[in-house]
Protein backbone atom coordinates (compact mmCIF):
# COMPACT_ATOMS: atom_id res chain seq x y z
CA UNK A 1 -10.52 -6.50 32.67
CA UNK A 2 -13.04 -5.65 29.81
CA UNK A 3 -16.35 -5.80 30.12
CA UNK A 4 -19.06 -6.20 27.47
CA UNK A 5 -20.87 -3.17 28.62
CA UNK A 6 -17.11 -1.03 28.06
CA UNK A 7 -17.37 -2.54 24.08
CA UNK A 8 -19.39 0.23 21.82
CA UNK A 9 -22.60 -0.76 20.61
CA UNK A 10 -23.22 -2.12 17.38
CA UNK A 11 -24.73 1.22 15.45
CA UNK A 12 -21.27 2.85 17.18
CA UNK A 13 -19.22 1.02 14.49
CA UNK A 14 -19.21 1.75 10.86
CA UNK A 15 -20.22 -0.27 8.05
CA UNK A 16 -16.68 -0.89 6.20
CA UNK A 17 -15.44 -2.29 9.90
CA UNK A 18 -18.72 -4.55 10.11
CA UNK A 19 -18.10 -5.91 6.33
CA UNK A 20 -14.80 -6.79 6.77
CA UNK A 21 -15.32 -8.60 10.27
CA UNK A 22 -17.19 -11.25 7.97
CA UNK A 23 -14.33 -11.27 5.49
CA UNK A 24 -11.54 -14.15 5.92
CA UNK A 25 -8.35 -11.45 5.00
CA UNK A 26 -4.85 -12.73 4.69
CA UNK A 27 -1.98 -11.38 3.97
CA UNK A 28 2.00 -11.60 2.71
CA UNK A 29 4.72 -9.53 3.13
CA UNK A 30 6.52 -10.02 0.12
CA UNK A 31 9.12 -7.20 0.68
CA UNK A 32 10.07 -5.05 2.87
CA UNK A 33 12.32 -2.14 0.84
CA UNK A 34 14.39 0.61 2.42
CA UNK A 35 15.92 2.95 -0.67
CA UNK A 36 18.65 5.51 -1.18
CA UNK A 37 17.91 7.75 -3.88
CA UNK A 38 18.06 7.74 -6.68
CA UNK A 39 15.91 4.47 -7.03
CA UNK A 40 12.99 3.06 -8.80
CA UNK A 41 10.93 -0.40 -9.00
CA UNK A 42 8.21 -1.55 -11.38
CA UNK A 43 5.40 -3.49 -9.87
CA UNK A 44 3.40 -5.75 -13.09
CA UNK A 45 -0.51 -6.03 -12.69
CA UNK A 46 -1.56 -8.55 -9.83
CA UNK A 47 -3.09 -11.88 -10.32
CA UNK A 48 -6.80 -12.00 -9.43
CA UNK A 49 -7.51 -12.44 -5.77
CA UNK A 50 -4.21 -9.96 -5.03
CA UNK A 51 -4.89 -6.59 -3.53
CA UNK A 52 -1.37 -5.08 -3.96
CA UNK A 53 -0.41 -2.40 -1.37
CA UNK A 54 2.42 0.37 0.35
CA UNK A 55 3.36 1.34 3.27
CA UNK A 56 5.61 4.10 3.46
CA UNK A 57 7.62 4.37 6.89
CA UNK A 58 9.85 7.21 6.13
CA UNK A 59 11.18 9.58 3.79
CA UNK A 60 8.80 9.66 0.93
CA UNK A 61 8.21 8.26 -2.74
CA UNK A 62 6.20 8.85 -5.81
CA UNK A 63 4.16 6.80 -7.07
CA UNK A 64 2.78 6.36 -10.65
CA UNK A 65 -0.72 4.40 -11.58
CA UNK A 66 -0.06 2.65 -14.92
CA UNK A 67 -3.87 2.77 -16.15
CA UNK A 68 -4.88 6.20 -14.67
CA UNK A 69 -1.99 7.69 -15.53
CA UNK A 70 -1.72 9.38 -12.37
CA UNK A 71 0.90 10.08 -9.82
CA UNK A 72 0.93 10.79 -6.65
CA UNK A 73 3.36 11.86 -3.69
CA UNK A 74 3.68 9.85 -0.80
CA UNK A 75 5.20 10.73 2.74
CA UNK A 76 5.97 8.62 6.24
CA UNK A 77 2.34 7.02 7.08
CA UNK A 78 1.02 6.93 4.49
CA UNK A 79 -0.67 3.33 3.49
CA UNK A 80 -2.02 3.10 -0.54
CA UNK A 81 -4.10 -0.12 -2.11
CA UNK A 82 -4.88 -1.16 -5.87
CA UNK A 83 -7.64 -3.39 -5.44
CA UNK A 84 -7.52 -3.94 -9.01
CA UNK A 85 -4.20 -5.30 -9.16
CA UNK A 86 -3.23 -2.26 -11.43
CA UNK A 87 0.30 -2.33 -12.64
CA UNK A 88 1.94 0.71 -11.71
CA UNK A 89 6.01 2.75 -10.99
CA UNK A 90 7.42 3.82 -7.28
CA UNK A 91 10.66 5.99 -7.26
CA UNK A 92 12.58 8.70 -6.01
CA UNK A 93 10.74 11.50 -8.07
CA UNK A 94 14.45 12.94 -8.19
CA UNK A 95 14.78 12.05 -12.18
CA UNK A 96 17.87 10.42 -12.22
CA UNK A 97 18.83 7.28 -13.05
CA UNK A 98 19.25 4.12 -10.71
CA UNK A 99 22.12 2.39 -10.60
CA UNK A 100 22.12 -1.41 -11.00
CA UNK A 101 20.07 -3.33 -8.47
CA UNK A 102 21.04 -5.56 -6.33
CA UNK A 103 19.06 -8.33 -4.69
């Protein structure tokens, strides 16, 4: 059983965890992706109010930000946002070419 003296106080917690405790948050899968290499996928910019995001599982991937112009490795655990919506390139990093894909 939990008591209310076992929860931390409130100065324990930080501010980000406070803020978004007063935030109504939902969410959509919209695809869940497992890849062979060598593979690729272009995400556009988001429509306002979307937070795009990735979660890698396993293996790894590259990823490319369209307006920075950065890129990026990621590996198994590894959890990346645009809140901006920012249109941006996951792949491989092997630099060879997909073959067709298939839905």
């Amino acid at each position: 059983m939990l008591k209310m003296t076992d929860l931390p106080s409130m100065s324990q917690h930080d501010w980000l965890s406070q803020f978004l405790k007063m935030l109504t948050i939902s969410g959509l899968l919209e695809v869940r992706c497992s890849y062979g290499a060598p593979w690729d996928i272009t995400w556009a910019k988001a429509s306002a109010y979307e937070i795009p995001y990735h979660i890698v599982l396993s293996g790894r991937a590259i990823i490319e930000d369209d307006e920075s112009g950065t890129t990026q490795e990621l590996k198994a655990g590894d959890i990346v946002l645009f809140p901006h919506g920012t249109a941006h390139k996951l792949h491989d990093g092997s630099g060879a070419v997909p073959g067709k894909k298939q839905i």
